[in-house]
Each structure stands twice: as C-alpha cells, then as structure tokens.
N, C-alpha and C. Protein backbone atom coordinates (compact mmCIF):
# COMPACT_ATOMS: atom_id res chain seq x y z
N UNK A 1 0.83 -1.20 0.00
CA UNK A 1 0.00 0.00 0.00
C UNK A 1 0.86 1.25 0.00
N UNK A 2 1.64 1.23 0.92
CA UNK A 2 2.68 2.49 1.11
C UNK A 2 3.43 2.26 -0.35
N UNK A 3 4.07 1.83 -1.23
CA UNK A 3 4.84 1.68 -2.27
C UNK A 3 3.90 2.09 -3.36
N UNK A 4 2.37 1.70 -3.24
CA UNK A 4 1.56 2.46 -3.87
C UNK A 4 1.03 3.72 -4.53
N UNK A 5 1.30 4.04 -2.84
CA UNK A 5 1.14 5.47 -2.36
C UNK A 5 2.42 6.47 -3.40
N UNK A 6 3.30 5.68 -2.90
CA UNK A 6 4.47 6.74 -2.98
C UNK A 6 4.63 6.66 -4.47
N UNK A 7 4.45 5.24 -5.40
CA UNK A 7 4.21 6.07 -7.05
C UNK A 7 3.30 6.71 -7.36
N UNK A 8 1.82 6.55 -6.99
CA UNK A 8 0.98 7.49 -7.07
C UNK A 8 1.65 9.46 -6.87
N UNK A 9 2.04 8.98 -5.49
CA UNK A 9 2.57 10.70 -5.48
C UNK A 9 3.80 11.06 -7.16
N UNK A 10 5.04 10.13 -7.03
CA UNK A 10 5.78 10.27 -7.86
C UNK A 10 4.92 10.84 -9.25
N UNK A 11 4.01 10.09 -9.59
CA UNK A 11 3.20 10.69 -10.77
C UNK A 11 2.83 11.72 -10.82
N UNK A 12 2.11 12.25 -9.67
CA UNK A 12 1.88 13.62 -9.29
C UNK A 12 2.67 14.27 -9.91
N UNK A 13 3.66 14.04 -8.88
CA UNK A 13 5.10 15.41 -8.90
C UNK A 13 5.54 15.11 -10.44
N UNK A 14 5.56 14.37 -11.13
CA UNK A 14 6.04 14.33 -12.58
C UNK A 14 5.37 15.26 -13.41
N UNK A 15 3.95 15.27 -12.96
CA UNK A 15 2.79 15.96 -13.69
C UNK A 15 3.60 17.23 -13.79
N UNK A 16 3.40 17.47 -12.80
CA UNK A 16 4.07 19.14 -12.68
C UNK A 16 5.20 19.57 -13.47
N UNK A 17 6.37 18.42 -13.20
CA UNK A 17 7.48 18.71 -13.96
C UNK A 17 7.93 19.04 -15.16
N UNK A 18 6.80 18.00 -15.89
CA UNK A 18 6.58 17.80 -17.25
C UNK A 18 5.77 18.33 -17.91
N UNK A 19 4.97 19.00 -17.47
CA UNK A 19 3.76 19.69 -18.02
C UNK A 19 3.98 21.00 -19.20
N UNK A 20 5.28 21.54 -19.31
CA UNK A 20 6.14 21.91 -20.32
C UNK A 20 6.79 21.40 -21.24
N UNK A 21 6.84 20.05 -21.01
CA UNK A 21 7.87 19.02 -22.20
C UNK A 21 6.56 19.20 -23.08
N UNK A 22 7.14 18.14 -24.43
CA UNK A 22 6.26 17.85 -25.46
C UNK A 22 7.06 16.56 -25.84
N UNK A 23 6.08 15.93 -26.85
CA UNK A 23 5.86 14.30 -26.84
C UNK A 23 6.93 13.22 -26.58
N UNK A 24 8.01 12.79 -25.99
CA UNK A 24 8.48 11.72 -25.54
C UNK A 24 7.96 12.02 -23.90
N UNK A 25 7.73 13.40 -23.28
CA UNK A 25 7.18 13.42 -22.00
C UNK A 25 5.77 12.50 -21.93
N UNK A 26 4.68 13.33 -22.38
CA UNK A 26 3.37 13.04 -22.71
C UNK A 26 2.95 11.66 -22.70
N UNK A 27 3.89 11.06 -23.47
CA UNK A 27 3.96 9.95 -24.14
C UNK A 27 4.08 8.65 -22.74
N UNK A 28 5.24 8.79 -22.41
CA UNK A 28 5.62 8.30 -21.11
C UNK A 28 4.75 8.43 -19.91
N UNK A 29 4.55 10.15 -19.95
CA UNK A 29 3.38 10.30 -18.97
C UNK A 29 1.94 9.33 -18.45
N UNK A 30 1.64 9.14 -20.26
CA UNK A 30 0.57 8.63 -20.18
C UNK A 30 0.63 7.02 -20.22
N UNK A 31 1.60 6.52 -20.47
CA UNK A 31 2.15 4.91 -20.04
C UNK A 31 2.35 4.57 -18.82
N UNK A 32 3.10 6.19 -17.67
CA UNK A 32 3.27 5.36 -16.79
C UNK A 32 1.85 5.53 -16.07
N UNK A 33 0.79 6.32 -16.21
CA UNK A 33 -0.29 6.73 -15.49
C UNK A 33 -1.08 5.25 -16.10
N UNK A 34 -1.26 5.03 -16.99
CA UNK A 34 -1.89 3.96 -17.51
C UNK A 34 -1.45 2.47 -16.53
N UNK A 35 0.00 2.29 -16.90
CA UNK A 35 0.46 0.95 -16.29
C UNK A 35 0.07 1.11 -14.27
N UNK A 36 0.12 1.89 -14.06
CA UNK A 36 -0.35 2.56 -12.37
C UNK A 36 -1.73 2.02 -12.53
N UNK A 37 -2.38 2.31 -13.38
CA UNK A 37 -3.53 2.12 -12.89
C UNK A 37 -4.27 0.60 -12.99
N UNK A 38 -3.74 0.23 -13.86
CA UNK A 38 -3.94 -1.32 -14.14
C UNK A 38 -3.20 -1.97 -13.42
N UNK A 39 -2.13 -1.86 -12.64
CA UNK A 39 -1.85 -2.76 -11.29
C UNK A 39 -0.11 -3.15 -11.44
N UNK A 40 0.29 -2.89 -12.64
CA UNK A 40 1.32 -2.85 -13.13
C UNK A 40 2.79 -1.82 -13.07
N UNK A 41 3.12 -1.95 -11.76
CA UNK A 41 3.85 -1.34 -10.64
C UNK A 41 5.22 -1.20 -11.23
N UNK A 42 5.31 -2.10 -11.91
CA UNK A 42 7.06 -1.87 -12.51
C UNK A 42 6.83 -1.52 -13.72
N UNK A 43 5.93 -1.53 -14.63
CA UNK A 43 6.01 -0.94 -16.24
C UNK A 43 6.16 0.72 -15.44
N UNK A 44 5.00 0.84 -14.38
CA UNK A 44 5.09 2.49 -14.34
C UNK A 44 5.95 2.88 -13.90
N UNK A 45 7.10 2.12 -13.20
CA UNK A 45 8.54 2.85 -12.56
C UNK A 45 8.90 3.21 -13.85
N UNK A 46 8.99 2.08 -14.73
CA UNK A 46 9.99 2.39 -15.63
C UNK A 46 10.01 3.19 -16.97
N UNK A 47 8.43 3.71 -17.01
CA UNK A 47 8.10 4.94 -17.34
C UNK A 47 8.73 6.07 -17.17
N UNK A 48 8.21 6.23 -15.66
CA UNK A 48 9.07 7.45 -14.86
C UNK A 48 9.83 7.52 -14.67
N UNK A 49 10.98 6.65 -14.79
CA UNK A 49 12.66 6.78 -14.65
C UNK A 49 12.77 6.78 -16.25
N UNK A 50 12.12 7.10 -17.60
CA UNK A 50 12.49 7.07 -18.85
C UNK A 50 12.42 8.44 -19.02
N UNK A 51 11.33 9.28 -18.32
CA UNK A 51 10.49 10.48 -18.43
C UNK A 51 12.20 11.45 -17.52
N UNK A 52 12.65 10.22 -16.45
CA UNK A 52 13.60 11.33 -15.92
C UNK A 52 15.06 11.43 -16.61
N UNK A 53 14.90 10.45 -16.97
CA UNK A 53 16.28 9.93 -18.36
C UNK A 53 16.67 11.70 -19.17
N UNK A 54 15.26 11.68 -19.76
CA UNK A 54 14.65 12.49 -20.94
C UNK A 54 15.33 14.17 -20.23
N UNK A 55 14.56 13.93 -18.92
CA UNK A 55 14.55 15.25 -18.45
C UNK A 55 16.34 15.75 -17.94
N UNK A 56 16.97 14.75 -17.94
CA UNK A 56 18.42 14.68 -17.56
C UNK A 56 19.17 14.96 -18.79
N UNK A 57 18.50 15.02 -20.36
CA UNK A 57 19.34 15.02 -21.24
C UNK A 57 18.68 16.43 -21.40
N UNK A 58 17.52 16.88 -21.41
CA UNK A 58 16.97 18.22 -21.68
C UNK A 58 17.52 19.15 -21.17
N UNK A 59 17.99 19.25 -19.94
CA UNK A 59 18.59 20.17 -18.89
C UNK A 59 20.45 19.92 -19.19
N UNK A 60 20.72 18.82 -19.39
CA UNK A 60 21.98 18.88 -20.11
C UNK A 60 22.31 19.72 -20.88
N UNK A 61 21.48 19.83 -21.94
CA UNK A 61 21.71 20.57 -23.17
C UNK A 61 21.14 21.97 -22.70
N UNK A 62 20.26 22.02 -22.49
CA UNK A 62 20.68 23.83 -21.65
C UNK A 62 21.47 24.12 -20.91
N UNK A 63 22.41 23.65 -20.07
CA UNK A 63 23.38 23.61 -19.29
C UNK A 63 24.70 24.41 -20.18
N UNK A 64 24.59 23.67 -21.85
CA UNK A 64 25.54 23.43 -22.46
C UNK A 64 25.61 25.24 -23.29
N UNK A 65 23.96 25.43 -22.96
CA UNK A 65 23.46 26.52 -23.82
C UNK A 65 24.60 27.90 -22.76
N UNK A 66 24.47 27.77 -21.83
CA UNK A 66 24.80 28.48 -20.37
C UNK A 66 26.26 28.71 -20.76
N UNK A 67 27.45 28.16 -20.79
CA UNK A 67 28.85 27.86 -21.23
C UNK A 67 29.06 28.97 -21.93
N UNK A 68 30.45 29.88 -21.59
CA UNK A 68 31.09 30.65 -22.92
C UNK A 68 31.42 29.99 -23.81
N UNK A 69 31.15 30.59 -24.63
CA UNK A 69 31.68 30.32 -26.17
C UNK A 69 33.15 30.56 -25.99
N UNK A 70 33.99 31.29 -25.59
CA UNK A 70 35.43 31.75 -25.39
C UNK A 70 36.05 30.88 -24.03
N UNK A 71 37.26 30.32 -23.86
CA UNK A 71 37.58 30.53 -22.72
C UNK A 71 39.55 30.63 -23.04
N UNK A 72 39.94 31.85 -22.73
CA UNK A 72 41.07 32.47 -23.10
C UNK A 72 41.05 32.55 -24.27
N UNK A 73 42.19 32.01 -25.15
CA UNK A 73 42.70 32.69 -26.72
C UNK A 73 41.42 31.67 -27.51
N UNK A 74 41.10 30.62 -26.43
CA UNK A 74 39.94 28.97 -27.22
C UNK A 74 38.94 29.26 -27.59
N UNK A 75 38.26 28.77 -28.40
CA UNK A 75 36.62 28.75 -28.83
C UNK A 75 35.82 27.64 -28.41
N UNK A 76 35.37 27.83 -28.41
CA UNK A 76 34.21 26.04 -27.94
C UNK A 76 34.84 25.46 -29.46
N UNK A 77 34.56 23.80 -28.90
CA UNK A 77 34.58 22.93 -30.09
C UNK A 77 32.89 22.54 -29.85
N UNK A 78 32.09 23.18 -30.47
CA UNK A 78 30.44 22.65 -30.18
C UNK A 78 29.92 21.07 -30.83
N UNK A 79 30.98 20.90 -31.86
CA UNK A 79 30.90 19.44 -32.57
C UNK A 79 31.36 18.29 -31.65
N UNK A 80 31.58 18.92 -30.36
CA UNK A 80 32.63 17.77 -29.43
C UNK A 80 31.48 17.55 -28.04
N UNK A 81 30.84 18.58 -27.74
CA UNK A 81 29.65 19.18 -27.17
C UNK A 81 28.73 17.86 -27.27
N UNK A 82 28.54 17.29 -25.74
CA UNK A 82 27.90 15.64 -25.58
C UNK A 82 27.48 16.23 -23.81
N UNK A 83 26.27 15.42 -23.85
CA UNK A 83 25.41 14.99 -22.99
C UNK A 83 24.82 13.55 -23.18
N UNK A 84 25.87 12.62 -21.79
CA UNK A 84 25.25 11.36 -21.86
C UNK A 84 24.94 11.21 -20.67
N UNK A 85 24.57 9.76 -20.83
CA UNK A 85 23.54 8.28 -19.49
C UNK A 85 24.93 8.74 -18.87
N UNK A 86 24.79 9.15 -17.06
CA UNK A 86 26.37 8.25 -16.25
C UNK A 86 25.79 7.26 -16.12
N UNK A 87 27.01 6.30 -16.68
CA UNK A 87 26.67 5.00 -16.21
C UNK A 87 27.19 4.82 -14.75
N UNK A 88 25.70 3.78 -14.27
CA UNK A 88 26.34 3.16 -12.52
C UNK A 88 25.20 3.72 -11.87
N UNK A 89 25.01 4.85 -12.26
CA UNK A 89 24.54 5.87 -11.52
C UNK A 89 23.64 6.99 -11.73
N UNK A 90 22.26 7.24 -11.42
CA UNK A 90 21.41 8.19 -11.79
C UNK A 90 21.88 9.34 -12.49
N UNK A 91 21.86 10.06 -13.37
CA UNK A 91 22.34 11.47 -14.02
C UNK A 91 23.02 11.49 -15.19
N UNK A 92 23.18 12.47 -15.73
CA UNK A 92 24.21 13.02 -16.32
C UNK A 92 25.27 13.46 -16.86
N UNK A 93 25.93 13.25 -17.69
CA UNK A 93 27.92 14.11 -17.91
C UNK A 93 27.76 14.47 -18.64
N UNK A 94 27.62 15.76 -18.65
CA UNK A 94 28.01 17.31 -19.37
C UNK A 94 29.50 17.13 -20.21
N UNK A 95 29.46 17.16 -21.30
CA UNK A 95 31.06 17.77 -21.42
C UNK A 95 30.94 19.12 -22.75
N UNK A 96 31.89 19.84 -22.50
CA UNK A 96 32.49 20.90 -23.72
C UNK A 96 34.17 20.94 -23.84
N UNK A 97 34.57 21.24 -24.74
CA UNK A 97 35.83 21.66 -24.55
C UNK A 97 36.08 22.74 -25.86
N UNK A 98 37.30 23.59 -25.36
CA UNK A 98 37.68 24.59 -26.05
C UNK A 98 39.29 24.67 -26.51
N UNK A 99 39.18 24.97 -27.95
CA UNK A 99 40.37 24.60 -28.63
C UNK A 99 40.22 23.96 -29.94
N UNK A 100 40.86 23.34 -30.18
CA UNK A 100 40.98 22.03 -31.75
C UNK A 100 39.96 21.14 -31.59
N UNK A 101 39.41 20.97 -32.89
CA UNK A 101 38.82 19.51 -33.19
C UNK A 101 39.12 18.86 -33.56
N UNK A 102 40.57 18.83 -33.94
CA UNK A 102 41.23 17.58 -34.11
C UNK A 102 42.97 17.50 -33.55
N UNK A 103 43.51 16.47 -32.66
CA UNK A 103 44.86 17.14 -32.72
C UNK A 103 45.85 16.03 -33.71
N UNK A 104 46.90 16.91 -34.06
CA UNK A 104 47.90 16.70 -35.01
C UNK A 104 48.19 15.26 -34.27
N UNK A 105 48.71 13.84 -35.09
CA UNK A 105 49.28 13.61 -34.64
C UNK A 105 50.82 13.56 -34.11
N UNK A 106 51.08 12.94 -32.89
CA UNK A 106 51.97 13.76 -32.38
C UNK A 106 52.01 14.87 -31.39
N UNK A 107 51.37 15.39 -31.13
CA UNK A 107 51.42 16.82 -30.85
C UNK A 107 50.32 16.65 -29.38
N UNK A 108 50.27 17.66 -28.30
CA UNK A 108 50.02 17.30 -27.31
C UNK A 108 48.88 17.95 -26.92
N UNK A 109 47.54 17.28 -26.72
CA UNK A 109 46.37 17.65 -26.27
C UNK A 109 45.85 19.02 -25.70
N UNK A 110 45.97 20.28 -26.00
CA UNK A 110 45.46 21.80 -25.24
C UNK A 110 44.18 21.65 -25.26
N UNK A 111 43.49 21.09 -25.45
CA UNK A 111 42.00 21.64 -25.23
C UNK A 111 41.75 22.00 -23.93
N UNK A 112 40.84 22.85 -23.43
CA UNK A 112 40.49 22.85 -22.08
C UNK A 112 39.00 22.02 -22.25
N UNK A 113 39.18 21.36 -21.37
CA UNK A 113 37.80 20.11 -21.08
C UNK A 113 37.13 20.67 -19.98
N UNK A 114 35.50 20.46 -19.79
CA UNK A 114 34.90 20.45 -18.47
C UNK A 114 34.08 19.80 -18.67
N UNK A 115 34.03 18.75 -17.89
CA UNK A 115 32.77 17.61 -17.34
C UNK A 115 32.00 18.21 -16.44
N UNK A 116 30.84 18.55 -16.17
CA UNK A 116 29.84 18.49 -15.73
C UNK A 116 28.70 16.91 -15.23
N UNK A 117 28.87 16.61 -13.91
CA UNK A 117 28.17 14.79 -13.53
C UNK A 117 27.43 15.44 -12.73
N UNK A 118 26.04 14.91 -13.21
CA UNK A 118 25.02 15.06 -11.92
C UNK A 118 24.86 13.77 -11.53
N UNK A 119 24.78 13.68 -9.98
CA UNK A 119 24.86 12.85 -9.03
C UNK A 119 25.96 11.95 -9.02
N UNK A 120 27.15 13.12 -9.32
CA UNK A 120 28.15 12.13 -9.30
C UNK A 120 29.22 11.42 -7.72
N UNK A 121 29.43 10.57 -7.71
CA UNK A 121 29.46 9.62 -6.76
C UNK A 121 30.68 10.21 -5.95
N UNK A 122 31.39 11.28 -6.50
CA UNK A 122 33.03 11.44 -6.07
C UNK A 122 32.61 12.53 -5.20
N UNK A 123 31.36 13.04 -5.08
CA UNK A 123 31.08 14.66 -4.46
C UNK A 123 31.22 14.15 -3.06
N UNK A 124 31.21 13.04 -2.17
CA UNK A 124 31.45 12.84 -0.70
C UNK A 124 33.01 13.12 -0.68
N UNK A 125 33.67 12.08 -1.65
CA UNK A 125 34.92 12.08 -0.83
C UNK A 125 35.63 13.91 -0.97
N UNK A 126 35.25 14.25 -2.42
CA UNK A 126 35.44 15.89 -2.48
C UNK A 126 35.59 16.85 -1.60
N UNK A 127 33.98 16.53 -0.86
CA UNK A 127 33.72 17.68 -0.10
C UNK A 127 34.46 17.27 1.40
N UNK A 128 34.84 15.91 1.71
CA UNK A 128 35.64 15.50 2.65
C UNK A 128 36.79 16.25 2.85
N UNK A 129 37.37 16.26 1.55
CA UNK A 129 38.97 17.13 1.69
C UNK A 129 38.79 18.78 1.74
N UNK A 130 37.76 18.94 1.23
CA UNK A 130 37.20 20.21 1.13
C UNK A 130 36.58 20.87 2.65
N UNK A 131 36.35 20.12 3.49
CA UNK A 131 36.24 20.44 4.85
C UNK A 131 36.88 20.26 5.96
N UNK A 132 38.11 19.72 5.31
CA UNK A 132 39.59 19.73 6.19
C UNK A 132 40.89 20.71 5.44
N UNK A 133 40.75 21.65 6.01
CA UNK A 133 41.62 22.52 5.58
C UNK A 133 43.26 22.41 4.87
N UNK A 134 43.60 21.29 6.19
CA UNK A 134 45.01 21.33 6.23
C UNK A 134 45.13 19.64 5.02
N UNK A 135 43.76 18.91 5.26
CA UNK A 135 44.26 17.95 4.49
C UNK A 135 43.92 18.55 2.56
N UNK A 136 43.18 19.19 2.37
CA UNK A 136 42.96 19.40 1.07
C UNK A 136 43.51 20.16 0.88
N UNK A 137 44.91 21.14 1.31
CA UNK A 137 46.26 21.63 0.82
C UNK A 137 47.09 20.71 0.61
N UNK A 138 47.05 19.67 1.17
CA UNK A 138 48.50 18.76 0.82
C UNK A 138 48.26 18.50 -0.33
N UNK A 139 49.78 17.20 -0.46
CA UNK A 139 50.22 16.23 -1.46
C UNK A 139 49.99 17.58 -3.18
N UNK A 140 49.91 18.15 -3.10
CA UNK A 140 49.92 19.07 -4.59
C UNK A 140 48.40 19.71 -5.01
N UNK A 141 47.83 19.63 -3.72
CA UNK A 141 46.14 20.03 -3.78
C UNK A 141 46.03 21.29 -3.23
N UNK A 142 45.24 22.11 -4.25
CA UNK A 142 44.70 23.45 -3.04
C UNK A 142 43.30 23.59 -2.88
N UNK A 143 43.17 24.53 -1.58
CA UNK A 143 41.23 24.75 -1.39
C UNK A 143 41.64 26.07 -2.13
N UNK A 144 40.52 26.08 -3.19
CA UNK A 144 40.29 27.28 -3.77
C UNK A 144 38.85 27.98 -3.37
N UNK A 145 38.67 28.99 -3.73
CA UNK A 145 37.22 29.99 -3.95
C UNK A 145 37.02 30.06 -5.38
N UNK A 146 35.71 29.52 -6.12
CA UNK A 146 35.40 29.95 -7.30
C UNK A 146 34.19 30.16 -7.07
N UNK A 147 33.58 31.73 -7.33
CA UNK A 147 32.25 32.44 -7.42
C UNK A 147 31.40 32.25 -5.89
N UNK A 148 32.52 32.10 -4.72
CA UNK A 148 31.81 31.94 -3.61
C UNK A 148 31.97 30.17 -3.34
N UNK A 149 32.21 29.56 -3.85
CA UNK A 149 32.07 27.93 -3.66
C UNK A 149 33.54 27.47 -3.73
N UNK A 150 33.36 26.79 -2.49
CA UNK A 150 35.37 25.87 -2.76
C UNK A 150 35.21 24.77 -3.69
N UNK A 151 36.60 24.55 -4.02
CA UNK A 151 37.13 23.68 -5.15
C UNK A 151 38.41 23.40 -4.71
N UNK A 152 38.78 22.17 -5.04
CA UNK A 152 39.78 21.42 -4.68
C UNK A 152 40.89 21.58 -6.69
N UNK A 153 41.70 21.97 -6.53
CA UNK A 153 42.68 22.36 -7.80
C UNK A 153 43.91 21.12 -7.53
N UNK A 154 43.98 20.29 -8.15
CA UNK A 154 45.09 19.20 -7.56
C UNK A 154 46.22 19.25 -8.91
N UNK A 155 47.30 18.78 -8.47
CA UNK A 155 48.76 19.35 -9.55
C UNK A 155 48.79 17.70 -10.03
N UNK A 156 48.59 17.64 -11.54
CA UNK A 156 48.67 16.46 -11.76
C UNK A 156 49.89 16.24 -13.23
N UNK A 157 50.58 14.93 -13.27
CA UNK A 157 51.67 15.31 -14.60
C UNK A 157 50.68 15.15 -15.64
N UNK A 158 51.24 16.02 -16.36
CA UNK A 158 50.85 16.07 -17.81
C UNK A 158 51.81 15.02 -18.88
N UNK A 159 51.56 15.30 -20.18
CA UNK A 159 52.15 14.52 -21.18
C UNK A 159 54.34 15.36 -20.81
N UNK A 160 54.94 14.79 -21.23
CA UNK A 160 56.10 15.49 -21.42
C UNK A 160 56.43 15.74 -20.02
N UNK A 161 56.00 15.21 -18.90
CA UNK A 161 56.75 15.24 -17.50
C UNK A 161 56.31 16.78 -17.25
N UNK A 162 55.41 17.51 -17.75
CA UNK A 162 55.02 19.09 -17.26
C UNK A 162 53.83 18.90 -16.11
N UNK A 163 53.68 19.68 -15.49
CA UNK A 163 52.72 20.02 -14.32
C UNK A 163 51.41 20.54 -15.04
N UNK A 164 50.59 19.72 -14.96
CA UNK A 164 49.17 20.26 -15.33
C UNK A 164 48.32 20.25 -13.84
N UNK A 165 47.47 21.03 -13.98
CA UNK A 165 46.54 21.48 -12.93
C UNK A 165 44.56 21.09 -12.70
N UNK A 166 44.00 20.07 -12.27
CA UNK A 166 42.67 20.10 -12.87
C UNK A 166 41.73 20.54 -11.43
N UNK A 167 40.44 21.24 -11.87
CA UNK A 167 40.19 21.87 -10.62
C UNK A 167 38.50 20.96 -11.10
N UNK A 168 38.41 20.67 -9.25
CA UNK A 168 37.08 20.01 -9.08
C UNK A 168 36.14 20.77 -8.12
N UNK A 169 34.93 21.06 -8.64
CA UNK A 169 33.81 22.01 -8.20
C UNK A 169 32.74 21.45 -7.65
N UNK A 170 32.44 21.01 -6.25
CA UNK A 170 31.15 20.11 -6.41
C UNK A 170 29.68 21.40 -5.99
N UNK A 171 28.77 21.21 -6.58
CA UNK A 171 27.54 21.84 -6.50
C UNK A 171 26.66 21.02 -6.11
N UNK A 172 26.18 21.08 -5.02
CA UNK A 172 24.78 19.91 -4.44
C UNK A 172 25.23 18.76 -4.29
N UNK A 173 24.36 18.20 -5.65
CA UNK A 173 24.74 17.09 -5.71
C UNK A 173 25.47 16.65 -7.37
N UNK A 174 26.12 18.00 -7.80
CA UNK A 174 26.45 17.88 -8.90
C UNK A 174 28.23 17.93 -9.06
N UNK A 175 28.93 17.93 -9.66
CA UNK A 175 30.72 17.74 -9.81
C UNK A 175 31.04 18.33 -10.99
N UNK A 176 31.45 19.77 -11.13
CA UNK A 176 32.54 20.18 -11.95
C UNK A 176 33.84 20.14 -12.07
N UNK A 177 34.47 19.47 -13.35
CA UNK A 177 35.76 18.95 -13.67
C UNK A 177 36.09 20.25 -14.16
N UNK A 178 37.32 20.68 -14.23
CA UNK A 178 37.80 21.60 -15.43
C UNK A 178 39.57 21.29 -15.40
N UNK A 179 39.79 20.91 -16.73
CA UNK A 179 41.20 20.23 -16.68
C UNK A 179 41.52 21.41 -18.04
N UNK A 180 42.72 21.63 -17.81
CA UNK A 180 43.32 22.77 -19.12
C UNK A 180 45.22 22.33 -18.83
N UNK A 181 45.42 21.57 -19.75
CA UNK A 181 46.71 20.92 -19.76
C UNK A 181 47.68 22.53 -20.37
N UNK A 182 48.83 22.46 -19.75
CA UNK A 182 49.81 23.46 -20.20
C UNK A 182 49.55 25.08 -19.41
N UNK A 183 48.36 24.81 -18.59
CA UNK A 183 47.78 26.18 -17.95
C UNK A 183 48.62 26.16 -16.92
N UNK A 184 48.77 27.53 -16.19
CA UNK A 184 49.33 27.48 -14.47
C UNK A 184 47.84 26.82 -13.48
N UNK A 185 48.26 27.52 -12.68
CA UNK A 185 47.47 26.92 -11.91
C UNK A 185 46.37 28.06 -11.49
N UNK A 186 46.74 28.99 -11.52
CA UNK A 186 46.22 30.78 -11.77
C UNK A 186 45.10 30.70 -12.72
N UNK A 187 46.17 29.93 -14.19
CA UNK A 187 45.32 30.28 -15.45
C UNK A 187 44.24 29.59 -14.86
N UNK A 188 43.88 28.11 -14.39
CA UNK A 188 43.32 27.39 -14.23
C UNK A 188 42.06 27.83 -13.63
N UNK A 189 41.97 28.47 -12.51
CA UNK A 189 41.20 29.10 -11.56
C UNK A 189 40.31 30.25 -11.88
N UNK A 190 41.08 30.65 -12.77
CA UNK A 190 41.01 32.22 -13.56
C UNK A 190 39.60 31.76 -14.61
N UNK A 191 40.04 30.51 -15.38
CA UNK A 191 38.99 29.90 -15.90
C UNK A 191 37.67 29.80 -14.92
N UNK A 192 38.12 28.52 -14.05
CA UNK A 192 36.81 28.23 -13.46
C UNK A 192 35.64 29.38 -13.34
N UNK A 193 36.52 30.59 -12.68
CA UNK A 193 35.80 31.78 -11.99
C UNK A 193 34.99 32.39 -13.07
N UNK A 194 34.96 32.12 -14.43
CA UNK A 194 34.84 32.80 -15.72
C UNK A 194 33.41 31.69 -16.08
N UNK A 195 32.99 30.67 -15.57
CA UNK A 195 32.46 29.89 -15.43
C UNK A 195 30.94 30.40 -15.38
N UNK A 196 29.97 30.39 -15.90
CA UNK A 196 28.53 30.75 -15.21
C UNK A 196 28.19 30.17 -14.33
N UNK A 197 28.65 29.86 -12.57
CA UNK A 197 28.60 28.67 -12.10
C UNK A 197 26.80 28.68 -11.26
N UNK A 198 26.62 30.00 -10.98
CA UNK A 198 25.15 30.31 -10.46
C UNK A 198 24.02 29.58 -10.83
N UNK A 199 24.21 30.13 -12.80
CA UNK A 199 23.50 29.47 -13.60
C UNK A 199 23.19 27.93 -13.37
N UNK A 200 24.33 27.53 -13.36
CA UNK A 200 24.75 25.84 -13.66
C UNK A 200 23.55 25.50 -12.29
N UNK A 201 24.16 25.70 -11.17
CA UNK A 201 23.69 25.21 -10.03
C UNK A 201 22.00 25.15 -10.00
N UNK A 202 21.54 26.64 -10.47
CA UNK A 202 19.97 26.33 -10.86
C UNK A 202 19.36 25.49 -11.67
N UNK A 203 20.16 25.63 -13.00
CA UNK A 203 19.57 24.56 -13.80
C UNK A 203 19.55 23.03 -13.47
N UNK A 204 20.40 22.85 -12.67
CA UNK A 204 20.60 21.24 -12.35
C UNK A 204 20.00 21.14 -10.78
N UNK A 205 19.36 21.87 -10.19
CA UNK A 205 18.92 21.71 -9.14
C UNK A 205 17.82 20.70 -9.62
C-alpha cells in the first residue's frame, strides 16, 4: 500500500514537472499513469525513470546553452559538445571543450575540457577534503574559492613530465571537472571563476 502510495505521489510530482515538455514526456506520462492504474507497478517505474532519463538530457543541453563560447585565446569545439547516461549511476555528464577539433598527430592535447556529472558519486569524498583545511592543501592540492564555492585544484603530470593542474567544483549534488593541460594553476582558476557557475547550479537543481 505504502509503495503504492508513494508512485501514485511520484506521478503527481512528474505531472508538474513535465507539463512543459512535449511528446516523448506526454507519451511516457501517459504509459506510466496507464500501467499505475492497471496494477502494473514496474512498467510504471519504468516509465518514470524514462520520463527522468529524458529530463536529464533536456537540462543537459541547456546547461551546455549556459557555457562561454570563449575561454582564453579557445573557442568552444560545439561538434565535441555531448550529454550522456552516467553510467552506474542516476544522471548526467556534461562535457564541452575549447580549442581544436582535431589534434595533429603527435602533438600534445590543449584543449580545455569540463565535465559536468550530476549525481556524481566522487562529491562525498570531495567535499571531505574540502572540509579539512590542512588535508585538502596537501600532497599538490589546493582549497580554492570559485564564485563563492570551494574547489579542490590538484597538480597532476601532464604529457612530457610538465605540471598540469585540474580543478574540481562540487555543487549539491552535482561535480565540476575543469582540466586545461599546459595552464598554471592561476590560469586554471582564472577559468573556473569565468564559469557561469550560479547558472549551472539552478539549472541542475
């Protein structure tokens, strides 16, 4: 009865959510309200986890809309520009990167990358180091400030034995990557902060 209950509500609250989509919502909507009502408890989960699939790739791609087009001398590569399934795990991965769409071979990777994971699984241990001061300075890690929110910036080797820098942002329950090989660690930060990160956090709420 209680398990009842609680897809019944889930449908509810979908109503609402969706009541702006158009037809793969609708569509689903009305499968999983249908399979609910005929007694058929798992067709309608799996409705509503298709309907949230949908809604995880919709908000992706506005996410993506949000992003400078510029970040330093780079342009977006928008042909590189993906929103997929995380696998394992409920959500999302955002990615863009800025620079080349193709590299020479030979020649050593500059793009600046940022992953964007909703509900990604790494945001405990993150915010762990992130609330110990003295431990998330060590070993080649710093606590940073980007737009009001800490971030953990860790010194990692690059190709050619050089020091690359990648900085991790967690929001809620969401995880921003931003890796820029050949950057300082300045440049690095300098990026993040350049970030619409406000935006981000609403849309993926």
């Amino acid at each position: 009865m209680i398990m009842k209950k609680t897809i019944f509500l889930y449908i509810a609250l979908s109503t609402v959510f969706f009541v702006s989509a158009q037809g793969d919502f609708k569509k689903e909507l009305t499968t999983a309200r249908t399979a609910y009502a005929a007694g058929k408890l798992d067709d309608s989960r799996t409705a509503m986890q298709q309907m949230l699939y949908d809604l995880d790739m919709i908000m992706g791609k506005e996410v993506l809309k949000l992003l400078p087009l510029k970040m330093q001398d780079k342009s977006a590569v928008t042909k590189l520009d993906n929103v997929a399934s995380a696998s394992g795990f409920i959500g999302v991965i955002i990615h863009r990167e800025w620079g080349s769409e193709k590299t020479t071979a030979g020649t050593e990777n500059k793009n600046i990358n940022l992953d964007i994971i909703s509900n990604s699984p790494l945001i405990t241990s993150i915010n762990a180091l992130l609330s110990v001061p003295f431990v998330g300075n060590a070993g080649g890690n710093k606590v940073v400030k980007i737009n009001g929110y800490k971030a953990l910036v860790s010194k990692t080797e690059g190709e050619n034995g050089n020091a690359d820098y990648d900085l991790q942002l967690p929001l809620n329950n969401a995880l921003i990557t931003l890796k820029a090989p050949g950057l300082s660690q300045d440049d690095v930060i300098k990026l993040a902060n350049a970030l619409p990160i406000q935006d981000i956090m609403k849309m993926l709420q």
